[in-house]
N, C-alpha and C. Protein backbone atom coordinates (compact mmCIF):
# COMPACT_ATOMS: atom_id res chain seq x y z
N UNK A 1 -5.16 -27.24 -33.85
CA UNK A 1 -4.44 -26.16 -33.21
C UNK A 1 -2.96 -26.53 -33.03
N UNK A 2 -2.69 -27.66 -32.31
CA UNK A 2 -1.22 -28.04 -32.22
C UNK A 2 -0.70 -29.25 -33.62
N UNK A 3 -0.15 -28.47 -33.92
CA UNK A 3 0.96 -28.97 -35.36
C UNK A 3 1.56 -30.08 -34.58
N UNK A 4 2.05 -31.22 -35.74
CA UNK A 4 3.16 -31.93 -35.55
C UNK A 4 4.38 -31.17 -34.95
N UNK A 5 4.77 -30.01 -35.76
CA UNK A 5 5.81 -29.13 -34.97
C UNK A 5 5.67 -28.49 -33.95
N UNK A 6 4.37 -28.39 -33.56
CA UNK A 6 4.58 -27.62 -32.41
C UNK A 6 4.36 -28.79 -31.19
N UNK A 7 4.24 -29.88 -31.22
CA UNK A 7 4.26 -30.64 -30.10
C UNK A 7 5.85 -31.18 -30.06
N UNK A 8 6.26 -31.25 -31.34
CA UNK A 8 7.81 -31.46 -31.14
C UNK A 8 8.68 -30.41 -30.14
N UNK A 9 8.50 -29.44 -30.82
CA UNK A 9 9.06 -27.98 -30.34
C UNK A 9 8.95 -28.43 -28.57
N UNK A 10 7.38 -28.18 -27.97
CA UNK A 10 6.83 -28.47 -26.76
C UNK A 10 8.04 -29.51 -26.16
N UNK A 11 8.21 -31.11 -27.02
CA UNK A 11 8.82 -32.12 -26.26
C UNK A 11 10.11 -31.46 -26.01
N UNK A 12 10.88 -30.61 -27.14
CA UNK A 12 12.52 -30.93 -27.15
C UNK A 12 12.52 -29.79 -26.54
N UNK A 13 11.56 -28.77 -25.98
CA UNK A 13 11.98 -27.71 -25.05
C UNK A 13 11.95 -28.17 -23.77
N UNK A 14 10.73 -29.11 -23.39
CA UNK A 14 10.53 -30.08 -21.91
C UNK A 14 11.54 -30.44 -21.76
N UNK A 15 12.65 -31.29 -22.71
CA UNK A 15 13.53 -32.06 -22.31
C UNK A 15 14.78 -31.09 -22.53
N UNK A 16 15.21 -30.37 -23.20
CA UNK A 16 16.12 -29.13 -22.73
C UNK A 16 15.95 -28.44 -21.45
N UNK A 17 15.14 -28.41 -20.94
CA UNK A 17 14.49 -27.46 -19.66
C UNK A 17 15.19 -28.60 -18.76
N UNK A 18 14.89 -30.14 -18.44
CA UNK A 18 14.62 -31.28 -17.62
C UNK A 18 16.71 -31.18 -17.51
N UNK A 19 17.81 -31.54 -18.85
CA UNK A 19 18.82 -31.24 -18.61
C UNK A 19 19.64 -30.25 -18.25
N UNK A 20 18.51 -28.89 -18.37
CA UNK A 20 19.01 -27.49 -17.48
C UNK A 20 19.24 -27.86 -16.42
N UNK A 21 18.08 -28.34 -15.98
CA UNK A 21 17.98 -27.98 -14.27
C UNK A 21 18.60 -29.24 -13.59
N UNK A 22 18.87 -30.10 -14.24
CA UNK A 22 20.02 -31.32 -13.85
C UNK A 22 21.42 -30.96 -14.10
N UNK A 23 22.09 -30.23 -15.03
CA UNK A 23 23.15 -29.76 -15.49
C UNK A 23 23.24 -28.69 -13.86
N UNK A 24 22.72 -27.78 -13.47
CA UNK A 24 22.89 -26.90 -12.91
C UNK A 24 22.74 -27.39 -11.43
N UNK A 25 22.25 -28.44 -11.49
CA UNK A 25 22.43 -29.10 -9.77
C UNK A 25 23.71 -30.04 -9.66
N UNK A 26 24.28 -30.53 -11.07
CA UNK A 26 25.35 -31.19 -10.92
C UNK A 26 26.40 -30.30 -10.34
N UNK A 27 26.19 -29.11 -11.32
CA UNK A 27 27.84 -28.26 -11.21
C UNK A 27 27.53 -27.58 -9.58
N UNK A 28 26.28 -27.17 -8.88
CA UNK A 28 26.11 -26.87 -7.54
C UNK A 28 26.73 -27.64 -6.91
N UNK A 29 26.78 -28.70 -7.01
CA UNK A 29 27.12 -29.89 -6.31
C UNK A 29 26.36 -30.84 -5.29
N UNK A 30 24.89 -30.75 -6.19
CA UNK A 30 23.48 -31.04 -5.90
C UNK A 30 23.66 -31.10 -3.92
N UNK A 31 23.42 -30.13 -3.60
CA UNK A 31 23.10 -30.32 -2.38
C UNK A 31 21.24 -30.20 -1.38
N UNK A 32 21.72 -31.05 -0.58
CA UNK A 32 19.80 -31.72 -0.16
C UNK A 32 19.39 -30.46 -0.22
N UNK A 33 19.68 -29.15 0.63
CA UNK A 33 19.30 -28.64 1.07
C UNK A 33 18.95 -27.10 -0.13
N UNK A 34 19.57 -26.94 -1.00
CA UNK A 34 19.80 -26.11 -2.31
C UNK A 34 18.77 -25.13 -2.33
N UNK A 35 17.22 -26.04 -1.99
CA UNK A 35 15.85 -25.32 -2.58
C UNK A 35 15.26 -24.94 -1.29
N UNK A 36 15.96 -25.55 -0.09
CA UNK A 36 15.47 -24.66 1.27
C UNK A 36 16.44 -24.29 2.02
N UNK A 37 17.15 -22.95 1.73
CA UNK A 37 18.30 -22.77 2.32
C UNK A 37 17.65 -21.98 3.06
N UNK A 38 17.71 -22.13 4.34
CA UNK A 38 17.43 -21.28 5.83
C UNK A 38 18.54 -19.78 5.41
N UNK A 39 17.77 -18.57 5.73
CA UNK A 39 18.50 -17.46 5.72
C UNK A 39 19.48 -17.46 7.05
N UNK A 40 20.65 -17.52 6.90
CA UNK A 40 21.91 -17.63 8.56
C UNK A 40 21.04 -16.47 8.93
N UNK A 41 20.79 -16.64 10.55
CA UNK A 41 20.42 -15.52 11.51
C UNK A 41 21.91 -15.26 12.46
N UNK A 42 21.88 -13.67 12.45
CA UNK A 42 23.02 -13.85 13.62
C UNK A 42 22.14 -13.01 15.16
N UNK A 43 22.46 -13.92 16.06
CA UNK A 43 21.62 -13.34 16.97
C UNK A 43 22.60 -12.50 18.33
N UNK A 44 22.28 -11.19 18.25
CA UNK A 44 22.95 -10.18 19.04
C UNK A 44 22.76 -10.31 20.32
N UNK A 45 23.73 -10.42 21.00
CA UNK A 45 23.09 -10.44 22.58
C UNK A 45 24.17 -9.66 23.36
């Protein structure tokens, strides 16, 4: 079922995917908090 090419394909898309999402936390400016950003509440009183 899986070709020589298609496990290649599989690796060099894993590892395109792996420098996406490293590329895109660099230029964020990888911060801790990025993937749990609390929604700001403003509280009226």
């Amino acid at each position: 079922m899986f070709t020589k090419r298609m496990k290649v394909c599989i690796a060099a898309g894993a590892i395109l995917g792996v420098f996406c999402i490293v590329g895109a936390m660099i230029r964020s400016g990888f911060e801790r908090d990025a993937f749990y950003q609390k929604p700001s509440v403003v509280e009226h009183s």
